[in-house]
Protein backbone atom coordinates (compact mmCIF):
# COMPACT_ATOMS: atom_id res chain seq x y z
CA UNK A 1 -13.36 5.46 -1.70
CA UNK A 2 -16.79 4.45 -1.15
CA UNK A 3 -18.94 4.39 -5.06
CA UNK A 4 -22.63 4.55 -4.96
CA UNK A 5 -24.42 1.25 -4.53
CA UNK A 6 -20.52 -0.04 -3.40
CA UNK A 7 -19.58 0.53 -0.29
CA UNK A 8 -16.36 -0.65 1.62
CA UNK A 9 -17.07 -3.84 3.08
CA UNK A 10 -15.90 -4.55 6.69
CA UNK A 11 -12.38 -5.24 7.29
CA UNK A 12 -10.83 -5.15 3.47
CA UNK A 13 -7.62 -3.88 4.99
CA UNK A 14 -6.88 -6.65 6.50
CA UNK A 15 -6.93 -8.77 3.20
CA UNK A 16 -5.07 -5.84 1.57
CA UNK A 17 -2.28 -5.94 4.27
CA UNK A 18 -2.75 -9.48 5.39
CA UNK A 19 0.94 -9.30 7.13
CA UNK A 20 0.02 -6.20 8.73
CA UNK A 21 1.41 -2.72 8.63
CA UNK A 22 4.85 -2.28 9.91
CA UNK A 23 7.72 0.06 9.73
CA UNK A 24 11.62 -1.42 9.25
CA UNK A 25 15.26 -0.40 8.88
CA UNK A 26 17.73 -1.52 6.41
CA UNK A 27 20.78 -0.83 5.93
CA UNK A 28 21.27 2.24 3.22
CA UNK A 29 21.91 0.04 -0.42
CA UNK A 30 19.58 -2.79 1.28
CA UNK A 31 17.81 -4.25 -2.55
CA UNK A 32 13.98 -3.44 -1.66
CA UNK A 33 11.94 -7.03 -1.75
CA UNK A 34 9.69 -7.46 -4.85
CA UNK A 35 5.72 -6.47 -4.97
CA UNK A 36 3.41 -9.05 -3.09
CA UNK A 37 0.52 -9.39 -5.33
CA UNK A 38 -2.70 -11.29 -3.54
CA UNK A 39 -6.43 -11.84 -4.37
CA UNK A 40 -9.35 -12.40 -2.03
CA UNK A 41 -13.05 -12.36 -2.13
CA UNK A 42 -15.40 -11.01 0.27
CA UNK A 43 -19.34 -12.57 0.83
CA UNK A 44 -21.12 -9.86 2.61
CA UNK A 45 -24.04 -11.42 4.93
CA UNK A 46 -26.34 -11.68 1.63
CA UNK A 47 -24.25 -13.65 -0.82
CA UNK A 48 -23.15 -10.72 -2.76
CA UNK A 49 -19.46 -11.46 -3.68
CA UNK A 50 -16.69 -8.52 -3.88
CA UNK A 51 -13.29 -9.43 -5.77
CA UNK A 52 -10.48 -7.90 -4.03
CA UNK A 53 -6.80 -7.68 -5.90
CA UNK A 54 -3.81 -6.05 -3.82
CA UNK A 55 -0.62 -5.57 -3.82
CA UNK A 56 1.79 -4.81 -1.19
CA UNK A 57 5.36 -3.33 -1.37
CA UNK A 58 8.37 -1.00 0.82
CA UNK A 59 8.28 2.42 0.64
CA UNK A 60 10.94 5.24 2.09
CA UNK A 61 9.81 5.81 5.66
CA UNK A 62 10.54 9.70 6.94
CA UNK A 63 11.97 9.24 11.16
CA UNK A 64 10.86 12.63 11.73
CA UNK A 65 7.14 11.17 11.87
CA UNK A 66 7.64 8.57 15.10
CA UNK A 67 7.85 9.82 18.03
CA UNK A 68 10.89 9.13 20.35
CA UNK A 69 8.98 6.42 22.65
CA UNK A 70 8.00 4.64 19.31
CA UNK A 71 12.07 5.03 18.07
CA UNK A 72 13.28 3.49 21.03
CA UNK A 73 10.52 0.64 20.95
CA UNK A 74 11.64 -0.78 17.58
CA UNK A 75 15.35 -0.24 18.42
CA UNK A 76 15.40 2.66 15.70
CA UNK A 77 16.47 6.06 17.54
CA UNK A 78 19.63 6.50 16.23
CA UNK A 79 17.78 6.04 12.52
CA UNK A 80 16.23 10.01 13.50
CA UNK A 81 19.08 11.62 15.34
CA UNK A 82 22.12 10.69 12.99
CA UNK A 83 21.05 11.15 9.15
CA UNK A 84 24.56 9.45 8.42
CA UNK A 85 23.90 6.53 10.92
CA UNK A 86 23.80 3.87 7.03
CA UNK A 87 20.35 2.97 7.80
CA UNK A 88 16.95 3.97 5.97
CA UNK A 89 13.31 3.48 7.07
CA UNK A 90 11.01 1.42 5.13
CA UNK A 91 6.83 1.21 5.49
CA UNK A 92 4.08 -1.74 4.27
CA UNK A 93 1.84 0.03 1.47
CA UNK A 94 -0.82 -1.40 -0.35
CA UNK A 95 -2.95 -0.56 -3.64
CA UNK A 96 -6.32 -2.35 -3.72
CA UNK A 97 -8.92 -2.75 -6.33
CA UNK A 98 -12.72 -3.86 -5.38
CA UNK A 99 -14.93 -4.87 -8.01
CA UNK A 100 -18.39 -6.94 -8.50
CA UNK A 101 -16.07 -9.58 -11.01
CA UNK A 102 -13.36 -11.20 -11.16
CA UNK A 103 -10.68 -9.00 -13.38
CA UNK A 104 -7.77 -10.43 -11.58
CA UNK A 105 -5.65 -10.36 -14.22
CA UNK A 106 -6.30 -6.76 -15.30
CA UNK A 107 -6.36 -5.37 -11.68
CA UNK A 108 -2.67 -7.21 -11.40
CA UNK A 109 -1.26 -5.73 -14.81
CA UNK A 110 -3.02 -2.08 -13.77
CA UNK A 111 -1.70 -2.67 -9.97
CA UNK A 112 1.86 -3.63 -11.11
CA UNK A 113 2.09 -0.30 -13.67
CA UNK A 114 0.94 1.77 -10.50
CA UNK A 115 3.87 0.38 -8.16
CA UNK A 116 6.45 0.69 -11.04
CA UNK A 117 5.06 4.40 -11.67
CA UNK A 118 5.46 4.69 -7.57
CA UNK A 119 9.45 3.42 -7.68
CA UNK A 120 10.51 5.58 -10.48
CA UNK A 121 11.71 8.14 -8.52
CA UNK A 122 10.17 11.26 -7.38
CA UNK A 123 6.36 11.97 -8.18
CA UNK A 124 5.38 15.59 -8.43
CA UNK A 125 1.41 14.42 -6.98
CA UNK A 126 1.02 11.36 -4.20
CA UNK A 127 0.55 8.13 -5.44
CA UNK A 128 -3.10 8.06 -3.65
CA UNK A 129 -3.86 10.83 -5.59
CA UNK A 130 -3.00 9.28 -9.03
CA UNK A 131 -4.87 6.26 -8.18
CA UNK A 132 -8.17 8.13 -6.98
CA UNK A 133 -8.04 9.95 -10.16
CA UNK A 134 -7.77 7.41 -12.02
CA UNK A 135 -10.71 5.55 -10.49
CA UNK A 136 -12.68 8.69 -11.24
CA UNK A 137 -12.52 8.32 -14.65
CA UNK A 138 -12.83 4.93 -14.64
CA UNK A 139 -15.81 5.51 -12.69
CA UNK A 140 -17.00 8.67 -15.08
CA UNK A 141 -17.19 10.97 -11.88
């Protein structure tokens, strides 16, 4: 979300998924990886300096959302039409925090509380929404 006098510099997401977005199967039981948590920093074209602090982790994947050309691409169309076939979909999500300084630290400890609110089991609002509120506050908006 774009803040007055802050705007989304060009191409963040790539730092914020840096090994891209993707979409896997695992067998149902498969232990989810731990968190990725990465830093970067941004110069826009007049020195000014933007800290970036992500982190990237698996979330549950619904089938029903690729189509059947993009099943059979990755090798996953028996994933959507057999619910019993022991296999579970898995997506590449990321939570970033921009800032003017360097809070690394604190963006990690508030980033790692979001993902371990996110894997406790089921939320009754989105994740994005939590987190937008959140900045809100933060923000006094």
């Amino acid at each position: 979300m774009n803040h007055s006098g802050f705007s989304l510099p060009n191409g963040v997401g790539m730092f914020c998924l840096p090994m891209g977005a993707s979409v896997e199967r695992w067998p149902i039981g498969a232990c989810h990886p731990l968190p990725v948590f990465s830093t970067f920093v941004l110069t826009s074209d007049v020195g000014l300096k933007t800290y970036g602090a992500a982190i990237v982790f698996y979330d549950d994947f619904d089938a029903s959302q690729l189509s059947d050309e993009q099943l059979q691409l990755s090798h996953l169309a028996s994933t959507k039409e057999d619910e019993n076939s022991g296999y579970t979909l898995h997506q590449t999500r990321s939570i970033c925090f921009l800032s003017r300084w360097p809070f690394y630290e604190a963006m990690r400890g508030l980033l790692l509380y979001i993902y371990r609110i996110s894997v406790s089991g089921p939320q009754p609002v989105p994740l994005e929404r939590c987190v937008t509120v959140f900045a809100c506050n933060l923000l006094g908006r």
